[in-house]
PDB file of N, CA and C in Angstrom:
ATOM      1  N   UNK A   1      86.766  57.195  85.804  1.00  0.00           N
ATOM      2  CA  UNK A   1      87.422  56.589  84.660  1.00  0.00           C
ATOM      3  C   UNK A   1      88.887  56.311  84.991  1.00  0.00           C
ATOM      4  N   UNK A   2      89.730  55.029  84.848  1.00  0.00           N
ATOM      5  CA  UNK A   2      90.998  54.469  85.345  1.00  0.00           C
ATOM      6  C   UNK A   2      91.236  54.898  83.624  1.00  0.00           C
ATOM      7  N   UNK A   3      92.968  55.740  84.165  1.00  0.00           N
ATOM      8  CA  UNK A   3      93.814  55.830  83.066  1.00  0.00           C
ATOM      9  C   UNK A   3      94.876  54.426  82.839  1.00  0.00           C
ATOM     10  N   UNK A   4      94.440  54.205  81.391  1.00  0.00           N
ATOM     11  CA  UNK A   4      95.552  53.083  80.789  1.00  0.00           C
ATOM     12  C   UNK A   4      96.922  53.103  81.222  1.00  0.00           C
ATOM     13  N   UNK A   5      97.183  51.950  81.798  1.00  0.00           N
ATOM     14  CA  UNK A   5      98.651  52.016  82.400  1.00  0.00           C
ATOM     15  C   UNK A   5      99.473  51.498  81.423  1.00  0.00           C
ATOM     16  N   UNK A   6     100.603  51.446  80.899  1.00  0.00           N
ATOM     17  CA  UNK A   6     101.440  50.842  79.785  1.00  0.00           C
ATOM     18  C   UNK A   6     102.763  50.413  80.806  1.00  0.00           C
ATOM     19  N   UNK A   7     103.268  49.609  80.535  1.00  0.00           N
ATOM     20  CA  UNK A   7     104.776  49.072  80.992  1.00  0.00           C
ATOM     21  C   UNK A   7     105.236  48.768  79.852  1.00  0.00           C
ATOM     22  N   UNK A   8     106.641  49.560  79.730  1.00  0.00           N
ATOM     23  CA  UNK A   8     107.625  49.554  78.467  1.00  0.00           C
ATOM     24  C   UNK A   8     109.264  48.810  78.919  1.00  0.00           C
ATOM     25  N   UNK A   9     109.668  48.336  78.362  1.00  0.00           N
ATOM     26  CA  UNK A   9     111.227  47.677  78.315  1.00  0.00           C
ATOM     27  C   UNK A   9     111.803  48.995  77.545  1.00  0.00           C
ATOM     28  N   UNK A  10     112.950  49.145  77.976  1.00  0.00           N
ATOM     29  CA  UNK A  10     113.884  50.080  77.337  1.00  0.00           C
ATOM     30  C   UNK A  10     114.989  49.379  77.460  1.00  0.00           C
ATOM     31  N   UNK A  11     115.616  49.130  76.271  1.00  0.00           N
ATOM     32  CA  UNK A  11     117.349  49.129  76.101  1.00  0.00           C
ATOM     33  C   UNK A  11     118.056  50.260  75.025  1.00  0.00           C
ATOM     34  N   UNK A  12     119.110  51.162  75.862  1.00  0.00           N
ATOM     35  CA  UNK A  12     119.514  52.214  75.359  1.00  0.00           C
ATOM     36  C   UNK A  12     120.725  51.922  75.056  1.00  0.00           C
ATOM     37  N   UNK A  13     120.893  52.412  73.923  1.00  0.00           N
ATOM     38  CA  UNK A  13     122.734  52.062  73.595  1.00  0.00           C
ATOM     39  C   UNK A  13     123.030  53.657  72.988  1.00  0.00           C
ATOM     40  N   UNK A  14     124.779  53.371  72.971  1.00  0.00           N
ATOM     41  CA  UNK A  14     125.163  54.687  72.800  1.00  0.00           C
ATOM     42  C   UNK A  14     126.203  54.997  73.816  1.00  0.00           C
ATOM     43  N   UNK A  15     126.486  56.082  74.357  1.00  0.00           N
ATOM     44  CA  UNK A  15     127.505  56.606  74.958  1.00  0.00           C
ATOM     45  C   UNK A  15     126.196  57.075  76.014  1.00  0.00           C
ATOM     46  N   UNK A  16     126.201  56.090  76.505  1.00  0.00           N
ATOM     47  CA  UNK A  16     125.208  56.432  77.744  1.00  0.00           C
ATOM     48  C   UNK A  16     125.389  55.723  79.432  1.00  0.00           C
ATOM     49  N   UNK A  17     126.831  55.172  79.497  1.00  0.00           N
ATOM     50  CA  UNK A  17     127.376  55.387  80.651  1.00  0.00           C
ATOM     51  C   UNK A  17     128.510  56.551  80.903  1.00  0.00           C
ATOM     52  N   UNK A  18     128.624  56.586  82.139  1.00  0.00           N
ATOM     53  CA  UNK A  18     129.367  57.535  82.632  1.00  0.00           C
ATOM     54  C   UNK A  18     129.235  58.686  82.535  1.00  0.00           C
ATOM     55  N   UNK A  19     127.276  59.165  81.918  1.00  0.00           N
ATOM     56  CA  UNK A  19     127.263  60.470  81.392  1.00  0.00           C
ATOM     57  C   UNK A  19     125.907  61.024  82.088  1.00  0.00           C
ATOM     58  N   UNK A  20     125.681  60.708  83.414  1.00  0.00           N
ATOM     59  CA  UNK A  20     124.424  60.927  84.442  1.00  0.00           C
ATOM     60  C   UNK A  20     123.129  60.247  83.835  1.00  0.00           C
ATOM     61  N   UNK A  21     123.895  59.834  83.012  1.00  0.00           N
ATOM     62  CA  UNK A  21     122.497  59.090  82.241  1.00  0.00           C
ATOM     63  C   UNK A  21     121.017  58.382  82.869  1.00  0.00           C
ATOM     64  N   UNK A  22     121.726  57.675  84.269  1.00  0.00           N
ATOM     65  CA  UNK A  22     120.460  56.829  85.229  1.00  0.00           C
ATOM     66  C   UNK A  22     120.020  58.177  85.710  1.00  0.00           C
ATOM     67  N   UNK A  23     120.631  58.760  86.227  1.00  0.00           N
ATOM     68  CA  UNK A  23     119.889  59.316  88.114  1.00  0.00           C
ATOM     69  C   UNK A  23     119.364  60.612  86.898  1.00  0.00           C
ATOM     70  N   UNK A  24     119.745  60.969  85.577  1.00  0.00           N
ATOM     71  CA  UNK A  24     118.755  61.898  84.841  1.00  0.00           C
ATOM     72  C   UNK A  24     117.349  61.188  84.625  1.00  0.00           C
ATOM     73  N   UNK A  25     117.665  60.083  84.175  1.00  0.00           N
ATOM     74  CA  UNK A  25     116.271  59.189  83.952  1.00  0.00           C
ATOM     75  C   UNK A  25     115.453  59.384  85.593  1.00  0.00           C
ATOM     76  N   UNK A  26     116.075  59.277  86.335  1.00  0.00           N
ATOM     77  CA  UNK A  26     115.082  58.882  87.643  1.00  0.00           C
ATOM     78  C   UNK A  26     114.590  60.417  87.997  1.00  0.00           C
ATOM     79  N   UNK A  27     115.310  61.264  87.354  1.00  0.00           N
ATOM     80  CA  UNK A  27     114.579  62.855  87.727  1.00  0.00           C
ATOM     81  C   UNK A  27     113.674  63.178  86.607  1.00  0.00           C
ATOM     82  N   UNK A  28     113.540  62.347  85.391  1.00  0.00           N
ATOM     83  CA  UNK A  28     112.813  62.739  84.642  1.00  0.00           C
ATOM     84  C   UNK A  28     111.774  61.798  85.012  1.00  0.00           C
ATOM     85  N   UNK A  29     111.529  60.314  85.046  1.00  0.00           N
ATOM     86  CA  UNK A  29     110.193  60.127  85.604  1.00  0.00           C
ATOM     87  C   UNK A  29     110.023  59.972  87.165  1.00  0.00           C
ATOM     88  N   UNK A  30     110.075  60.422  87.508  1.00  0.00           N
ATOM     89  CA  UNK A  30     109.947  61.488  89.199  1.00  0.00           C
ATOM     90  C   UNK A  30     109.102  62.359  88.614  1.00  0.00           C
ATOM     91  N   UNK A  31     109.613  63.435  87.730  1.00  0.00           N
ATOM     92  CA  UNK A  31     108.898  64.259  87.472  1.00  0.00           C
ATOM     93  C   UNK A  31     107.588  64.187  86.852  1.00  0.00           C
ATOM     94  N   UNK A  32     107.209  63.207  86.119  1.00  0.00           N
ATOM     95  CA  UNK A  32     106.578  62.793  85.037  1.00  0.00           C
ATOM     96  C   UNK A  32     105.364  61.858  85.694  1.00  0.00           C
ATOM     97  N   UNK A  33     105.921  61.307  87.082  1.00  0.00           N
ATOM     98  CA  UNK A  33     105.010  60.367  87.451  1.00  0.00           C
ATOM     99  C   UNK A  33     105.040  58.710  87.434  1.00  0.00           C
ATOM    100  N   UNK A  34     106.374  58.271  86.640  1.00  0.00           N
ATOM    101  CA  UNK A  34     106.173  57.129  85.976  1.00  0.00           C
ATOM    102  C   UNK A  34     107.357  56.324  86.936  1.00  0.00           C
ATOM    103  N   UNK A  35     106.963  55.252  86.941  1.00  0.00           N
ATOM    104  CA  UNK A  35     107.394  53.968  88.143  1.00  0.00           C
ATOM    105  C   UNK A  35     108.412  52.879  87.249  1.00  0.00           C
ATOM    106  N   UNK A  36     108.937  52.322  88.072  1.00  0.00           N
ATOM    107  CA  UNK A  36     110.029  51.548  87.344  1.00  0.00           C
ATOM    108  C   UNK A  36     111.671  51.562  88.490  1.00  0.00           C
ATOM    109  N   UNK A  37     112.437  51.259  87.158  1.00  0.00           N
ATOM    110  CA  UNK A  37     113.968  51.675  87.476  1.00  0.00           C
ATOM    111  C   UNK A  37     114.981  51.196  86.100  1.00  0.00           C
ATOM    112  N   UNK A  38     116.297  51.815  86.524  1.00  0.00           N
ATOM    113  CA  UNK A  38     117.085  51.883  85.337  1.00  0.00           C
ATOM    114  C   UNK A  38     118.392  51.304  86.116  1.00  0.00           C
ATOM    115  N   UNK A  39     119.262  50.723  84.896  1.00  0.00           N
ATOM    116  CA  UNK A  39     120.466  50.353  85.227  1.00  0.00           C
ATOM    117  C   UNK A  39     121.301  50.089  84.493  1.00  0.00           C
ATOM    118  N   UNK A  40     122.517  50.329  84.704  1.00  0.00           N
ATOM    119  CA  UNK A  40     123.723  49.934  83.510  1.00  0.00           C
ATOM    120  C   UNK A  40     123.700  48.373  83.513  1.00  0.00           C
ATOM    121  N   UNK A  41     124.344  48.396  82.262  1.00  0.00           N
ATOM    122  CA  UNK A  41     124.479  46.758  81.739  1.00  0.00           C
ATOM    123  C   UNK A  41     125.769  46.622  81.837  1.00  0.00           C
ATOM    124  N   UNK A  42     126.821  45.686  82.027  1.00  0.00           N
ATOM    125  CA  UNK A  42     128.251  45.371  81.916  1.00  0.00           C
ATOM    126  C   UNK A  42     128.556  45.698  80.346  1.00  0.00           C
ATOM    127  N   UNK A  43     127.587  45.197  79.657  1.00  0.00           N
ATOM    128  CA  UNK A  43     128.071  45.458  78.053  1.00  0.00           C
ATOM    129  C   UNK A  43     128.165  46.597  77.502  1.00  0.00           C
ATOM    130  N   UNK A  44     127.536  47.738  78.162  1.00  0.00           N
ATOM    131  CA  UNK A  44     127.660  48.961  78.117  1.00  0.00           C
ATOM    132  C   UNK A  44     125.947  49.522  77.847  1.00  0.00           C
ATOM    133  N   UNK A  45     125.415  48.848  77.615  1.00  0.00           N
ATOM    134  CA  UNK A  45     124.080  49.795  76.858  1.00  0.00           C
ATOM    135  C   UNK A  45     122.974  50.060  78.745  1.00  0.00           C
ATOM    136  N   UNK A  46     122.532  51.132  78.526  1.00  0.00           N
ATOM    137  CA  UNK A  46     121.396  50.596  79.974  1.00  0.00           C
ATOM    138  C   UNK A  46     120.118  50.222  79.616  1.00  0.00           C
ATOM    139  N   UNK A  47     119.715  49.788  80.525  1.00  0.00           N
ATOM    140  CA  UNK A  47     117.966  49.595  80.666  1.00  0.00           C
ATOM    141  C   UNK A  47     117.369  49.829  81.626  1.00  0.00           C
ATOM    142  N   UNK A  48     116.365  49.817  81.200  1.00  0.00           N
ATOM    143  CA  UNK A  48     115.164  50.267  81.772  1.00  0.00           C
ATOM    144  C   UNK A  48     113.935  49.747  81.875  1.00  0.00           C
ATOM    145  N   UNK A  49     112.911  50.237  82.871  1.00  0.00           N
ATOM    146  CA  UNK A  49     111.633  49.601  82.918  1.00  0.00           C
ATOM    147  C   UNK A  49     110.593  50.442  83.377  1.00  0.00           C
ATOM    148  N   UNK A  50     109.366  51.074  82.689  1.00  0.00           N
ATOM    149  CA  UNK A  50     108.811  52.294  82.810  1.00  0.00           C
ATOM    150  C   UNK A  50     107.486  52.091  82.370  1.00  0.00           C
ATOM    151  N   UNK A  51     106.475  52.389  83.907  1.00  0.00           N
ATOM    152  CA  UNK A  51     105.594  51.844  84.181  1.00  0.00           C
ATOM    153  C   UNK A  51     105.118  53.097  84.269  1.00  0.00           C
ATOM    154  N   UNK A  52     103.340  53.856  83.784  1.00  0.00           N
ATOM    155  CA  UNK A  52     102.618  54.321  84.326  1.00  0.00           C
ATOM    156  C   UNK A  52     101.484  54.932  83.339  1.00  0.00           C
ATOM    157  N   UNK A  53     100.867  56.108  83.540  1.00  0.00           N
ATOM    158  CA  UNK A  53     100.320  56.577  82.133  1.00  0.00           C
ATOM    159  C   UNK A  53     100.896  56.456  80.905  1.00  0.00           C
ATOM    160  N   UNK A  54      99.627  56.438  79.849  1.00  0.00           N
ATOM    161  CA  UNK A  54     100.693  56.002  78.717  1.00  0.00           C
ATOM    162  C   UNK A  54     101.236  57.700  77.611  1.00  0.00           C
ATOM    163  N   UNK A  55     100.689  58.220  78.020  1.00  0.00           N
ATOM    164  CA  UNK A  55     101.406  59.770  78.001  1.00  0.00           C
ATOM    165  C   UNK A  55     102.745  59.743  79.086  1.00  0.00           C
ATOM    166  N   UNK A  56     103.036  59.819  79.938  1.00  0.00           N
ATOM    167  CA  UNK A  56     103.761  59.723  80.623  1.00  0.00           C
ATOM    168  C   UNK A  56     105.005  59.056  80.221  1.00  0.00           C
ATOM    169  N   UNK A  57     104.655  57.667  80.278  1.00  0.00           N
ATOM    170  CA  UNK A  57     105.818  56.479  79.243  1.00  0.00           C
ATOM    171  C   UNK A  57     106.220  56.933  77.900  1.00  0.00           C
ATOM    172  N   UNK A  58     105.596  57.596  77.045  1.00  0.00           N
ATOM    173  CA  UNK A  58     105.912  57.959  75.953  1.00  0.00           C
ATOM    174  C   UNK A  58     106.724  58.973  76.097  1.00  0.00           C
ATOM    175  N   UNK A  59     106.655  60.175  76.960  1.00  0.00           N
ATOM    176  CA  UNK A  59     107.359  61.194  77.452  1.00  0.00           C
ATOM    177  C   UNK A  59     108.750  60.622  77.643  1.00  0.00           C
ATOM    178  N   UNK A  60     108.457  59.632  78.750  1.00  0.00           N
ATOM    179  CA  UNK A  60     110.039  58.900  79.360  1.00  0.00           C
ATOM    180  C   UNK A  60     110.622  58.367  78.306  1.00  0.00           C
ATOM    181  N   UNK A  61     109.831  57.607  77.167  1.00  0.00           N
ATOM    182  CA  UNK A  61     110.449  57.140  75.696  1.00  0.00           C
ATOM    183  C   UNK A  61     111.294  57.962  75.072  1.00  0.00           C
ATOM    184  N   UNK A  62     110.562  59.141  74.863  1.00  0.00           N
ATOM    185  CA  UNK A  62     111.120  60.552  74.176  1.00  0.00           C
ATOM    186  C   UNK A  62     112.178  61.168  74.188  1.00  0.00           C
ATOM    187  N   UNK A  63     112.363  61.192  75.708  1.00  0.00           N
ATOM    188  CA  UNK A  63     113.760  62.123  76.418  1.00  0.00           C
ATOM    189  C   UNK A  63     114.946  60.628  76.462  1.00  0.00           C
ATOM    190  N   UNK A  64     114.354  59.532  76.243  1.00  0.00           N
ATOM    191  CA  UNK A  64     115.062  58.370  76.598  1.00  0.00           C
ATOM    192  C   UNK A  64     116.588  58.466  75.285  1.00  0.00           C
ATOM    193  N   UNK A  65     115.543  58.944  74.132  1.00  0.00           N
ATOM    194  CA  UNK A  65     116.146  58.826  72.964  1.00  0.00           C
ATOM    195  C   UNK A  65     117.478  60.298  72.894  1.00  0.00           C
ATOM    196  N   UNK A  66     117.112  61.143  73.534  1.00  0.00           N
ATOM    197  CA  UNK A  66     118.162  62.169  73.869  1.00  0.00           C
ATOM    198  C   UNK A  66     118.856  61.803  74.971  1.00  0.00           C
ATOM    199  N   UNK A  67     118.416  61.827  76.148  1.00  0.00           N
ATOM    200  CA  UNK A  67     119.281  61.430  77.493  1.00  0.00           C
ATOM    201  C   UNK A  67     119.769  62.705  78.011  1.00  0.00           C
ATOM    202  N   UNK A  68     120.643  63.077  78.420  1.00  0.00           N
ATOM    203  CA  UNK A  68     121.116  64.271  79.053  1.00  0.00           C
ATOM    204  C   UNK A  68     122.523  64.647  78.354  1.00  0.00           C
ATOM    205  N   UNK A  69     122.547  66.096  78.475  1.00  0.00           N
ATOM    206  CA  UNK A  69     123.485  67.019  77.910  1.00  0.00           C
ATOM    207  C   UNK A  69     124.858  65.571  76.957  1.00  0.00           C
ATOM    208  N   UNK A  70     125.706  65.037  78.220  1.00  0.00           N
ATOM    209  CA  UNK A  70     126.509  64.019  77.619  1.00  0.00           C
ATOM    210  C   UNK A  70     125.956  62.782  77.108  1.00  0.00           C
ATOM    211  N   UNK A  71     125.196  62.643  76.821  1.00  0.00           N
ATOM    212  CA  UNK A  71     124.689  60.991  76.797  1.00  0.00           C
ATOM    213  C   UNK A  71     124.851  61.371  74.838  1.00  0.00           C
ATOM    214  N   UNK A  72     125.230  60.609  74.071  1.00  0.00           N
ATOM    215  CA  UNK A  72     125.224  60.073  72.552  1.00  0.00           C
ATOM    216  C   UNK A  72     123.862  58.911  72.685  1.00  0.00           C
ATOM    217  N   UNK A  73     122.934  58.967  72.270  1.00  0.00           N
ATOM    218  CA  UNK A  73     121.999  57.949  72.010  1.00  0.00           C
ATOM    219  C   UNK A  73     122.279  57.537  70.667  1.00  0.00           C
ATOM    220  N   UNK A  74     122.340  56.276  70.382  1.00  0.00           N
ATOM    221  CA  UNK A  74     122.536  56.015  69.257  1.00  0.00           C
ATOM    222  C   UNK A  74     121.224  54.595  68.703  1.00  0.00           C
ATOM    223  N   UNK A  75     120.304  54.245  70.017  1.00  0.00           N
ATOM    224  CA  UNK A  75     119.651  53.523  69.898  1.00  0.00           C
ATOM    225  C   UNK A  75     118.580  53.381  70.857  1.00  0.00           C
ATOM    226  N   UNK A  76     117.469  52.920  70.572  1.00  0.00           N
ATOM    227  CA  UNK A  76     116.781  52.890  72.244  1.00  0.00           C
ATOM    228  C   UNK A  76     115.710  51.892  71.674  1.00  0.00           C
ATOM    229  N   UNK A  77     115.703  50.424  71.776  1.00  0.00           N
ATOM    230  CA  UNK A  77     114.595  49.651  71.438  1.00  0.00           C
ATOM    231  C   UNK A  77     113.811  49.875  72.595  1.00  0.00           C
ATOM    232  N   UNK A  78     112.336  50.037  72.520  1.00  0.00           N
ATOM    233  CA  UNK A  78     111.271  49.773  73.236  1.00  0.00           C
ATOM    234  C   UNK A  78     110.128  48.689  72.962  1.00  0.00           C
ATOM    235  N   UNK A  79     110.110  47.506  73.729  1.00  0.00           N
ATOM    236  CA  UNK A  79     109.400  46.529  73.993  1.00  0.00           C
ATOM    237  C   UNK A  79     108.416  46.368  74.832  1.00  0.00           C
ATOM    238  N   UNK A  80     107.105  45.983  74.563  1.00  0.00           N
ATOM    239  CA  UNK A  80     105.911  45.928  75.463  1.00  0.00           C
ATOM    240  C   UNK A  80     106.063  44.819  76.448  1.00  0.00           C
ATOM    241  N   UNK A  81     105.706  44.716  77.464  1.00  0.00           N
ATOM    242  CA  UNK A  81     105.936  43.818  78.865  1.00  0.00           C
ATOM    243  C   UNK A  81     104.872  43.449  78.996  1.00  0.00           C
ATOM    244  N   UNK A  82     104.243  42.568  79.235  1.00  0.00           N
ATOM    245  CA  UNK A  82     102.894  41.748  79.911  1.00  0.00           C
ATOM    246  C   UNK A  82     103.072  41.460  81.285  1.00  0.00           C
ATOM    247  N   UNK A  83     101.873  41.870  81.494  1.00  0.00           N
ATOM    248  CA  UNK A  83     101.350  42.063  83.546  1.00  0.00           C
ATOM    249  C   UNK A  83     102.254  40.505  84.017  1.00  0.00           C
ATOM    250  N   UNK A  84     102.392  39.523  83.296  1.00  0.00           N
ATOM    251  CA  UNK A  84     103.112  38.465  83.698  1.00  0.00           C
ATOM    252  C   UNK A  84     104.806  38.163  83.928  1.00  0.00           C
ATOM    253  N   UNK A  85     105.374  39.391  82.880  1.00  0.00           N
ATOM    254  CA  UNK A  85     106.763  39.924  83.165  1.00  0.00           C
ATOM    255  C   UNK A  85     107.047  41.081  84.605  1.00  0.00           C
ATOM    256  N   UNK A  86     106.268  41.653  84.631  1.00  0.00           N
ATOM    257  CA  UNK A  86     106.822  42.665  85.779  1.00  0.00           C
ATOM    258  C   UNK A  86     105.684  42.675  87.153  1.00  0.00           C
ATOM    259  N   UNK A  87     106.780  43.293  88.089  1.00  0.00           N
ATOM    260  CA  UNK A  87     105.930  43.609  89.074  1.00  0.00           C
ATOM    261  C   UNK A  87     105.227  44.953  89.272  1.00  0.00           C
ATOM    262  N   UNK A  88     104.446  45.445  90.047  1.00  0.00           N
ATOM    263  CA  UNK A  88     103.661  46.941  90.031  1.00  0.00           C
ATOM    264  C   UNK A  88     104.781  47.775  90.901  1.00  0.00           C
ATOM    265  N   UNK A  89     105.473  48.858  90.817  1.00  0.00           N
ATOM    266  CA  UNK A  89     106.579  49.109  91.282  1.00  0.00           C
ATOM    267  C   UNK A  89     106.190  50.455  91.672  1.00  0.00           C
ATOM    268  N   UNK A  90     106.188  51.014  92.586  1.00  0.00           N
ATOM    269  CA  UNK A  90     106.631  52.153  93.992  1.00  0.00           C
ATOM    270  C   UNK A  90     107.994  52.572  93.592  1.00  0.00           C
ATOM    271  N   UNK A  91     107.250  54.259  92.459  1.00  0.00           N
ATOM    272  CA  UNK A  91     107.896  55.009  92.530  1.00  0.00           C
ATOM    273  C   UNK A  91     109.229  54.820  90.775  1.00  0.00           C
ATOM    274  N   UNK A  92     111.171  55.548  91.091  1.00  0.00           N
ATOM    275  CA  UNK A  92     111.511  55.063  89.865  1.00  0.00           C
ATOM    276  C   UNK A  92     112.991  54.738  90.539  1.00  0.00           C
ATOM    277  N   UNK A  93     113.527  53.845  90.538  1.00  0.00           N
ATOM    278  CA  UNK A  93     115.191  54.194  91.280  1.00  0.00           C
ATOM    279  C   UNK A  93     116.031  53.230  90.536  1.00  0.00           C
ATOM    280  N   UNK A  94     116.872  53.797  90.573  1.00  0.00           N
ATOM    281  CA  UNK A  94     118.398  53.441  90.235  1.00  0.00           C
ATOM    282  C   UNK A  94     119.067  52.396  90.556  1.00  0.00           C
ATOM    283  N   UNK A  95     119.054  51.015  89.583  1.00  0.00           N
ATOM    284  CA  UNK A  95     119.355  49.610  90.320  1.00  0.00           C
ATOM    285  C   UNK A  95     120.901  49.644  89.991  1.00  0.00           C
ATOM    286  N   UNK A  96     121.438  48.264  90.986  1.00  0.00           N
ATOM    287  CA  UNK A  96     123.051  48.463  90.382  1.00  0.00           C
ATOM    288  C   UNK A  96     123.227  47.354  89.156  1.00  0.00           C
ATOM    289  N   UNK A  97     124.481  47.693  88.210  1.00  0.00           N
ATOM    290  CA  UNK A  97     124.757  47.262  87.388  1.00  0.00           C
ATOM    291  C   UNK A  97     124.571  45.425  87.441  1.00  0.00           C
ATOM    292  N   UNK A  98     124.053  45.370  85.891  1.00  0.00           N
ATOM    293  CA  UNK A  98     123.849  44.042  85.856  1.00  0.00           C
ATOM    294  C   UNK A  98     124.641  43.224  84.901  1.00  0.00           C
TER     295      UNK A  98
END
C-alpha cells in the first residue's frame, strides 16, 4: 500500500527572520521525513515548500505556526500545489533569499 504524498506552499509571516527560523525548519523536517526547502523573502515573511506524508506535512504545518524559541508567528497561509507546480525533491535545504 503507497502512502498519500501531499505538497504544501507555506508563507510565514511574523518575526521570523533573523530568529534560526530556516535551518530550525530543515531540522524539523529532517526529522520528520519531509522533502522540500525554505527561504527568506526580501519582504520579510519566509517560505516554504513541504513535500511528503501527509501526517508528516501536517506536523511541519504545526511547528511552522510556532517556529523556534525566537520566531513571533503571526501568520502562516498554507496552499495546496499540483504535481504541475513542483518538482519531486531529495531530501529539505535551505535556499538563499529571494
Amino acid at each position: 500500500m503507497m502512502i498519500a504524498e501531499l505538497t504544501r506552499h507555506l508563507l510565514i509571516e511574523g518575526r521570523v527572520q533573523g530568529v534560526y527560523y530556516r535551518a530550525s525548519m530543515v531540522e524539523q523536517a529532517t526529522r520528520l521525513g519531509v522533502r522540500g526547502w525554505v527561504r527568506n523573502l526580501r519582504d520579510g515573511p519566509v517560505e516554504a515548500v513541504v513535500q511528503g506524508p501527509a501526517d508528516a506535512v501536517q506536523a511541519v504545518i504545526d511547528w511552522a505556526q510556532r517556529g523556534p524559541a525566537q520566531a513571533r508567528v503571526t501568520r502562516v497561509a498554507v496552499a495546496d500545489m499540483a504535481a504541475a507546480e513542483f518538482e519531486a525533491f531529495e531530501g529539505f535545504v535551505q535556499r538563499g533569499t529571494a
